[in-house]
C-alpha atoms as a PDB file:
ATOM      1  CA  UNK A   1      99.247 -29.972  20.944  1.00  0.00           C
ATOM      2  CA  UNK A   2      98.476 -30.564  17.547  1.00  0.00           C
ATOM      3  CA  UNK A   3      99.804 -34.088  16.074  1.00  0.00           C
ATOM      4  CA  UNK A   4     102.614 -34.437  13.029  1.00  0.00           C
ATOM      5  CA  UNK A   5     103.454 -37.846  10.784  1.00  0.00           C
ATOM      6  CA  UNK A   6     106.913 -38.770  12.336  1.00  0.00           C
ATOM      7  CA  UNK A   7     109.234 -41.597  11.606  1.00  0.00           C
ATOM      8  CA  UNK A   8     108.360 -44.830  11.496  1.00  0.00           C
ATOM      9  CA  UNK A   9     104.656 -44.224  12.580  1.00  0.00           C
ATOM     10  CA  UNK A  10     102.202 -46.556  12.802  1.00  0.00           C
ATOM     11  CA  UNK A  11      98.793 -45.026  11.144  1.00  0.00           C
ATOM     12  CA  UNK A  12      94.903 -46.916  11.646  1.00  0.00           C
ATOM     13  CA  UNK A  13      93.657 -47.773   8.520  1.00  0.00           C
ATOM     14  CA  UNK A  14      90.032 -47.177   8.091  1.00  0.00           C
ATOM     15  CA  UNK A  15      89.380 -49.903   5.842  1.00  0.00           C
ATOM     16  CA  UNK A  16      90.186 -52.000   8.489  1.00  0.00           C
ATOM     17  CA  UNK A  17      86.359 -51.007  10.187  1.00  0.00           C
ATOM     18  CA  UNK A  18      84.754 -52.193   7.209  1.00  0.00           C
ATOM     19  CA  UNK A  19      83.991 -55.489   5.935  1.00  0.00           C
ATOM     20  CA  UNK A  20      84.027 -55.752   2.238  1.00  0.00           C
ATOM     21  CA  UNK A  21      84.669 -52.245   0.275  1.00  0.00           C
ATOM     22  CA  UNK A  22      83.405 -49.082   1.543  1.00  0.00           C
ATOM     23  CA  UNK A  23      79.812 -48.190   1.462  1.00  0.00           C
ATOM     24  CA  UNK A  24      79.963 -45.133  -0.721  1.00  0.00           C
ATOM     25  CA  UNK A  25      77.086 -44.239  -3.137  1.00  0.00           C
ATOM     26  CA  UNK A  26      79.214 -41.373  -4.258  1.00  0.00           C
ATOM     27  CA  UNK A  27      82.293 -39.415  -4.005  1.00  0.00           C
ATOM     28  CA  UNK A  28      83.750 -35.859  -5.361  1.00  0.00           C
ATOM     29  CA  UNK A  29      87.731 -36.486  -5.648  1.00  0.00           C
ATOM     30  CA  UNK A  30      89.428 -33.665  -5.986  1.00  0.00           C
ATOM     31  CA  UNK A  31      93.500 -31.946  -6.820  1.00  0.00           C
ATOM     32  CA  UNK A  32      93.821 -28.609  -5.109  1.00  0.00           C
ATOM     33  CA  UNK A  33      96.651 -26.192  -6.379  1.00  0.00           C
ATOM     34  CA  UNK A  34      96.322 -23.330  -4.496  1.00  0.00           C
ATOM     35  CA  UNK A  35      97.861 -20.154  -6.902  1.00  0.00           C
ATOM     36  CA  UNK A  36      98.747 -16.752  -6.274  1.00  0.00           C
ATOM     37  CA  UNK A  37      97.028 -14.428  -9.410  1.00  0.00           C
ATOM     38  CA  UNK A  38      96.869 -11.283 -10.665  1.00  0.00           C
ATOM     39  CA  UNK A  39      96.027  -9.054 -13.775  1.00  0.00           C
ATOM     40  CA  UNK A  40      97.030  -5.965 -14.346  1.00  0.00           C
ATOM     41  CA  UNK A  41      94.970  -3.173 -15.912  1.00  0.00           C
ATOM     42  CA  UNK A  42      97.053  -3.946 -18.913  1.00  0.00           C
ATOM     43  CA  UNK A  43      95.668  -7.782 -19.088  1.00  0.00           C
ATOM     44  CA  UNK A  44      99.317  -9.205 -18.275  1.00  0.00           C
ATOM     45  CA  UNK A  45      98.862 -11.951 -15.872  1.00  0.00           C
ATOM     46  CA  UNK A  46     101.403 -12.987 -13.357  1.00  0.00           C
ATOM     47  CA  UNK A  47     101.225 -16.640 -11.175  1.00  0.00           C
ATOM     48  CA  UNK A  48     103.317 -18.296  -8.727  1.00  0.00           C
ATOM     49  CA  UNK A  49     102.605 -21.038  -6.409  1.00  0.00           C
ATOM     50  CA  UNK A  50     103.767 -21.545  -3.362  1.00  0.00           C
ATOM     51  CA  UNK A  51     102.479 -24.851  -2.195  1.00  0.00           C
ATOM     52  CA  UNK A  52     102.067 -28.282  -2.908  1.00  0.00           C
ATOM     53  CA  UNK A  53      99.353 -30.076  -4.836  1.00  0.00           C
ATOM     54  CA  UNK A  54      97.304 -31.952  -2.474  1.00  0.00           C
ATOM     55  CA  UNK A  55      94.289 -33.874  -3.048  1.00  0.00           C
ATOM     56  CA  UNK A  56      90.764 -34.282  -1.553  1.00  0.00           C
ATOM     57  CA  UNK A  57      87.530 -35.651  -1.545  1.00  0.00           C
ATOM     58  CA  UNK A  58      83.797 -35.886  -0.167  1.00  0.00           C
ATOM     59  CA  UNK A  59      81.968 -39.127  -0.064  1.00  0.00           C
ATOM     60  CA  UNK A  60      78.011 -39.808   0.423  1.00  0.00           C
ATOM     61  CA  UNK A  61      77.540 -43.734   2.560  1.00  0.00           C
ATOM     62  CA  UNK A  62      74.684 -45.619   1.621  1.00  0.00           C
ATOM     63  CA  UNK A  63      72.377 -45.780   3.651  1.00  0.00           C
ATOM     64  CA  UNK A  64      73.905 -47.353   7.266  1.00  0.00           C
ATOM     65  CA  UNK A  65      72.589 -49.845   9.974  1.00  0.00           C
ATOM     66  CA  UNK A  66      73.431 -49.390  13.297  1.00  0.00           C
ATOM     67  CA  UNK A  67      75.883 -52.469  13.019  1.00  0.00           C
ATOM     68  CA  UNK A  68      77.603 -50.791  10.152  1.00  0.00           C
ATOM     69  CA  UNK A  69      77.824 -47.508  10.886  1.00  0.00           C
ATOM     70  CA  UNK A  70      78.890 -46.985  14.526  1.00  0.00           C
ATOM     71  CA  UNK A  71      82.563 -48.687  13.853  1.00  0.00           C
ATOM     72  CA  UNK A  72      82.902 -45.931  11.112  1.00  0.00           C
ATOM     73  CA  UNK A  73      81.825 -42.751  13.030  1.00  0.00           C
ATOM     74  CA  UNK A  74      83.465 -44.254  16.494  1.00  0.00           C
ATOM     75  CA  UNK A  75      86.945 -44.157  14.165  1.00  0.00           C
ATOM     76  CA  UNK A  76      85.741 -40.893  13.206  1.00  0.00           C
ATOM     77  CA  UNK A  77      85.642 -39.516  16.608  1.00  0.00           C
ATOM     78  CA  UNK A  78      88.361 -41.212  17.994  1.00  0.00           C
ATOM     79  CA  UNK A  79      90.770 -38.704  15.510  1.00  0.00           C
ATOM     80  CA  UNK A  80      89.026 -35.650  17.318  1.00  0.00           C
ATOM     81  CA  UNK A  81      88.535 -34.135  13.735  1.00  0.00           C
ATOM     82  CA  UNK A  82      91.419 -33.142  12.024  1.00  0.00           C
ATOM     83  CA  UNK A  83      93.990 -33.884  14.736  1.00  0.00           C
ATOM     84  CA  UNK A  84      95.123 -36.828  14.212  1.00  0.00           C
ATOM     85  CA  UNK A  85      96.025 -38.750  10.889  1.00  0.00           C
ATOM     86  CA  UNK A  86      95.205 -42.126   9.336  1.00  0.00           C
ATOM     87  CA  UNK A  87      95.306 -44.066   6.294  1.00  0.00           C
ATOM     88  CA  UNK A  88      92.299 -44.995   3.596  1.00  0.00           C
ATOM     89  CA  UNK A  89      92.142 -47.204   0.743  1.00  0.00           C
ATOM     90  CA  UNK A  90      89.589 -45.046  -1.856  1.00  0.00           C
ATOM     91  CA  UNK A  91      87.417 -47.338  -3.411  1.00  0.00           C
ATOM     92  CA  UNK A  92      86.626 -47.001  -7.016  1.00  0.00           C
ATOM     93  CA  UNK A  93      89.990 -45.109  -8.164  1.00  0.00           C
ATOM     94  CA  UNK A  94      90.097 -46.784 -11.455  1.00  0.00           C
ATOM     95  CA  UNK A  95      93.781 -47.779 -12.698  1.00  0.00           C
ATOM     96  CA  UNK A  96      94.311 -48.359 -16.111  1.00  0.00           C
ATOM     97  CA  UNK A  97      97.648 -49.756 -16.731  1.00  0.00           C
ATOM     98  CA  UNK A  98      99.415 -53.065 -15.540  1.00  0.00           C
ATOM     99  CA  UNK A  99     102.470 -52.395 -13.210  1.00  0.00           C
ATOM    100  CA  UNK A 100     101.204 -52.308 -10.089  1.00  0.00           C
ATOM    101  CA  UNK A 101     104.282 -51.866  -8.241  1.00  0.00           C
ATOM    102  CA  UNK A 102     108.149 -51.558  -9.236  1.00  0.00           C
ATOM    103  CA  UNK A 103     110.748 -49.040  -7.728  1.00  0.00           C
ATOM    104  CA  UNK A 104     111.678 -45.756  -8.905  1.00  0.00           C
ATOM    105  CA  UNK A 105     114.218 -43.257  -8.945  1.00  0.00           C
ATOM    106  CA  UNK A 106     113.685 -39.433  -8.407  1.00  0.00           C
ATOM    107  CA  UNK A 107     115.359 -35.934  -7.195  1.00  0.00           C
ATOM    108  CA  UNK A 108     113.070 -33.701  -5.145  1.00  0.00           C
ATOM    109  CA  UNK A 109     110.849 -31.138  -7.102  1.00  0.00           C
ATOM    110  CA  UNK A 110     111.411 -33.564 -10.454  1.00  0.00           C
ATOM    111  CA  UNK A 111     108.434 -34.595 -12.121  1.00  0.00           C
ATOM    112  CA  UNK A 112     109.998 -37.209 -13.573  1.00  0.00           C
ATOM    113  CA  UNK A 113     110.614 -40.829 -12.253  1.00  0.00           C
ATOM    114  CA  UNK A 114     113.150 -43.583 -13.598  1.00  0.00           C
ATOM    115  CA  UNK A 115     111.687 -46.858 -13.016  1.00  0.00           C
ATOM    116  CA  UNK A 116     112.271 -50.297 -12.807  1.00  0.00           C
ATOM    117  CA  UNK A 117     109.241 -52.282 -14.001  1.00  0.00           C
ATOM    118  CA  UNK A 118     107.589 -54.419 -17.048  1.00  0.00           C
ATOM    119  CA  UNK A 119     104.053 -53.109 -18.294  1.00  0.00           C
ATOM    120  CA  UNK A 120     102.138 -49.699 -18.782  1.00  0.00           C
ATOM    121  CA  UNK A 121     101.194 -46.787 -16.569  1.00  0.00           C
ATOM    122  CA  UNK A 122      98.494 -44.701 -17.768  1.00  0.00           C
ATOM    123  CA  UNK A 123      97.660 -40.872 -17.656  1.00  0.00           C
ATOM    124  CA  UNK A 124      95.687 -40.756 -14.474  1.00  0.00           C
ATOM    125  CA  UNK A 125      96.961 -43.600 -12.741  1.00  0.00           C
ATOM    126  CA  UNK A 126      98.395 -42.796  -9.082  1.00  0.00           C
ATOM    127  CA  UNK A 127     101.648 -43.573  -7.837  1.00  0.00           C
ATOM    128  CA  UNK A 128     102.650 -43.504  -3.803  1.00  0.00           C
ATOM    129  CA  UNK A 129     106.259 -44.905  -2.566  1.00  0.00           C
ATOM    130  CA  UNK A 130     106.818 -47.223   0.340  1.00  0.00           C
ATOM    131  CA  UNK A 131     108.724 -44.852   2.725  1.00  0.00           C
ATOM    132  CA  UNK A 132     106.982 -44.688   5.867  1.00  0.00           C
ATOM    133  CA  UNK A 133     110.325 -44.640   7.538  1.00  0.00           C
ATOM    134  CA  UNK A 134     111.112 -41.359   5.477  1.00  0.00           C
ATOM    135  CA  UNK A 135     107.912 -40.286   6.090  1.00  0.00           C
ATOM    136  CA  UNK A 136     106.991 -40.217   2.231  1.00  0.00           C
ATOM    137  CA  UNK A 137     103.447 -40.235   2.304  1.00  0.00           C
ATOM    138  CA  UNK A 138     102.413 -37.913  -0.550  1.00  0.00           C
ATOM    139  CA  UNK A 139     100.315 -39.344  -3.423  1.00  0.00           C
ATOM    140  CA  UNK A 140     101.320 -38.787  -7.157  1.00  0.00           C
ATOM    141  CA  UNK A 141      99.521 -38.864 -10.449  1.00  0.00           C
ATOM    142  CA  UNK A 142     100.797 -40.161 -13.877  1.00  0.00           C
ATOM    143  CA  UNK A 143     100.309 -37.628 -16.305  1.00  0.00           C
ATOM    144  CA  UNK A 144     101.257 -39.602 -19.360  1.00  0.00           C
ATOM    145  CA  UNK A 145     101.189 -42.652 -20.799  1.00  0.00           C
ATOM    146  CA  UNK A 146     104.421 -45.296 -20.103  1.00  0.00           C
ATOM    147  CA  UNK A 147     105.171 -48.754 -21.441  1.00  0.00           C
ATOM    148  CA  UNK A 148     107.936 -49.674 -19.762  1.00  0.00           C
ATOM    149  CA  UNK A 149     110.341 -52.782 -20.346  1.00  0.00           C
ATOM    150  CA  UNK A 150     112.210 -53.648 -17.842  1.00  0.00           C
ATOM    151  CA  UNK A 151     112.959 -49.646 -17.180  1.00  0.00           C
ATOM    152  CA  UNK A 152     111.906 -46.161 -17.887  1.00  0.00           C
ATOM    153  CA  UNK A 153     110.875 -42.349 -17.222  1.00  0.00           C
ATOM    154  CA  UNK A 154     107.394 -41.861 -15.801  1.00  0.00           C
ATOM    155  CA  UNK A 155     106.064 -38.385 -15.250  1.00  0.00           C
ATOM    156  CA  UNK A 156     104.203 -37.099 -12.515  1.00  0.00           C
ATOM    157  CA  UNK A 157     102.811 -34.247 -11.299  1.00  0.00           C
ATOM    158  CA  UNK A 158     103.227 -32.388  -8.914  1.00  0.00           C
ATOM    159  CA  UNK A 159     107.109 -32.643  -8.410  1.00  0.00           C
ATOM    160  CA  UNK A 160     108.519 -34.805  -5.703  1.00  0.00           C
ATOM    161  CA  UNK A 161     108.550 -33.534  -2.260  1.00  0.00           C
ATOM    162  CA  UNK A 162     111.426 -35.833  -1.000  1.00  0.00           C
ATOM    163  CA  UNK A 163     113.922 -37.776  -3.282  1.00  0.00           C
ATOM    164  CA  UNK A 164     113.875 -41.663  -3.838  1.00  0.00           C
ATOM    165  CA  UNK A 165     116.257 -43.989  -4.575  1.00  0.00           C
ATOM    166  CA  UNK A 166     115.185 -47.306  -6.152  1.00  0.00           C
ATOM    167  CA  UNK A 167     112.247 -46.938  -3.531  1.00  0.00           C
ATOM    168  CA  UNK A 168     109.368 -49.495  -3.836  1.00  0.00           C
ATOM    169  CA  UNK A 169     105.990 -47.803  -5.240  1.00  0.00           C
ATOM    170  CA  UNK A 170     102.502 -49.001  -5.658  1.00  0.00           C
ATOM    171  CA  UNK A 171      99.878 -48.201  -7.752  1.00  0.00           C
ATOM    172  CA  UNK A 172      95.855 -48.586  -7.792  1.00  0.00           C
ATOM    173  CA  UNK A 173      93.559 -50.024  -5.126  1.00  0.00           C
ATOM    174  CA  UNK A 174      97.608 -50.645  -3.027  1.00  0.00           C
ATOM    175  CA  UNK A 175      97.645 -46.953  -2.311  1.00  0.00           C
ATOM    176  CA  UNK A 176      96.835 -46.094   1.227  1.00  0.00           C
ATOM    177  CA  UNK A 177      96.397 -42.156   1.293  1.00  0.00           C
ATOM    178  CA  UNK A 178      97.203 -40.706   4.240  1.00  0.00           C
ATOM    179  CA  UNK A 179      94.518 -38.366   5.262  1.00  0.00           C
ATOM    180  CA  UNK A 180      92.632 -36.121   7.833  1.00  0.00           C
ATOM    181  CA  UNK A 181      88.876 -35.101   7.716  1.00  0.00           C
ATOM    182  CA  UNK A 182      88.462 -31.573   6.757  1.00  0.00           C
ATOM    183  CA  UNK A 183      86.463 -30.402  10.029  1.00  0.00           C
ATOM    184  CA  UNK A 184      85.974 -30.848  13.386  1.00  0.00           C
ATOM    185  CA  UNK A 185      82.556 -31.408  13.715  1.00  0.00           C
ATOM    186  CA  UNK A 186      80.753 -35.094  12.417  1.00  0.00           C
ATOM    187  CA  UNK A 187      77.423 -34.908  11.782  1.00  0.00           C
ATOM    188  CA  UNK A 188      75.185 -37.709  11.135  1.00  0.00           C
ATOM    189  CA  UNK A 189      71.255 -38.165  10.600  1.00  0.00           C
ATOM    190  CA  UNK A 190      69.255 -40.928  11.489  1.00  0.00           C
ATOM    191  CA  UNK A 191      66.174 -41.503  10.144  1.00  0.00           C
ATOM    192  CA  UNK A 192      62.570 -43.144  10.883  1.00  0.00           C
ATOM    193  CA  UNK A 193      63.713 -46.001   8.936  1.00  0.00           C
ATOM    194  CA  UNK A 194      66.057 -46.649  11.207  1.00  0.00           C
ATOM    195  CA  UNK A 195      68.954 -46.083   8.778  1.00  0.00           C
ATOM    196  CA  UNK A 196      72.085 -43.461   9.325  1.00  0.00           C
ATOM    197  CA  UNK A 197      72.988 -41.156   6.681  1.00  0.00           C
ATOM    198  CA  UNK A 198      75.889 -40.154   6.629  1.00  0.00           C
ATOM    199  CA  UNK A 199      78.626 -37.465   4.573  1.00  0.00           C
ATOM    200  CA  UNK A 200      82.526 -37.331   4.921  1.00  0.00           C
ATOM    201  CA  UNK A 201      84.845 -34.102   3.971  1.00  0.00           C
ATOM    202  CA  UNK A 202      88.657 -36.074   3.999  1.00  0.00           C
ATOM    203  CA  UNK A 203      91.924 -33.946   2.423  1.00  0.00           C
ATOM    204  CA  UNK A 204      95.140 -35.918   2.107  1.00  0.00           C
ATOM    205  CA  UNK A 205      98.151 -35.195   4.219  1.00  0.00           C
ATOM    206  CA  UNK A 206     101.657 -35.518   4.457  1.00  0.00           C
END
């Protein structure tokens, strides 16, 4: 039986098999938004969208020792592909303005926040609440500027999936994504200079 996020679950952070940051040489981040589209032979266009934004992303390791590598595909394994969850920090998500945490105010499906914090968001900067217990694990992005003083609206995209009430956020290298990895098969390579190479597909989840 396939696994679900429930309350109050406790997820393993894969940061926590790494000493220092992550190893990564490179990474593709990506936002999915999966839409329904057609044209007629007329050239009207009709969309609709029926699910939420989610994002994802592929990362290359530098080259591994045996010491450093086998705590990172043992984790790996342990999830039996994309069974189980578990939380990452991403290394390298830049984040531009100062308020790195605050609390915040929103209705589901706005994509607007009021919050309660001194400094600047930026356009690009992500957002994710601390609401484990309402199993709020969905990652937002900023998609314009804010300078806030003391309050303000923030907009986000996509809309909120569950509603917040003065809820605690975090911003920046805080965020923990929850995520799965996007197959069920790891592969790695090792080669005659005794190094591992190794690729990883993850997609966020919530």
């Amino acid at each position: 039986m396939g696994t679900y996020p429930s309350i109050g679950t406790s997820f393993d952070h894969f940061n926590d098999r790494i000493t220092g940051d992550i190893p990564w040489q490179e990474m593709d981040f990506k936002s999915n938004n999966e839409t329904l589209y057609s044209r007629s032979l007329s050239g009207r266009v009709q969309t609709r969208s029926f699910s939420t934004q989610y994002f994802s992303w592929k990362a290359v390791f530098t080259p591994l020792t045996h010491t450093e590598f086998k705590p990172i595909y043992s984790f790996l394994h342990g999830k039996a592909g994309r069974l189980s969850p578990f939380t990452i920090t991403i290394p390298g998500l830049a984040h531009e303005g100062t308020v790195t945490t605050g609390t915040a105010t929103g209705t589901i499906g706005s994509r607007s926040l009021t919050v309660s914090a001194t400094g600047t968001l930026k356009a690009g900067d992500l957002i994710a609440f601390n609401d484990t217990a309402g199993e709020h694990h969905k990652v937002y992005m900023v998609t314009d500027d804010a300078t806030l003083s003391g309050s303000g609206t923030v907009n986000i995209f996509p809309g909120l999936i569950k509603a917040e009430t003065s809820t605690t956020f975090f911003t920046g290298q805080n965020i923990k994504f929850l995520a799965r990895s996007t197959n069920d098969v790891q592969t790695y390579n090792l080669a005659t200079d005794g190094f591992y190479r190794f690729e990883i597909e993850m997609e966020e989840t919530f």
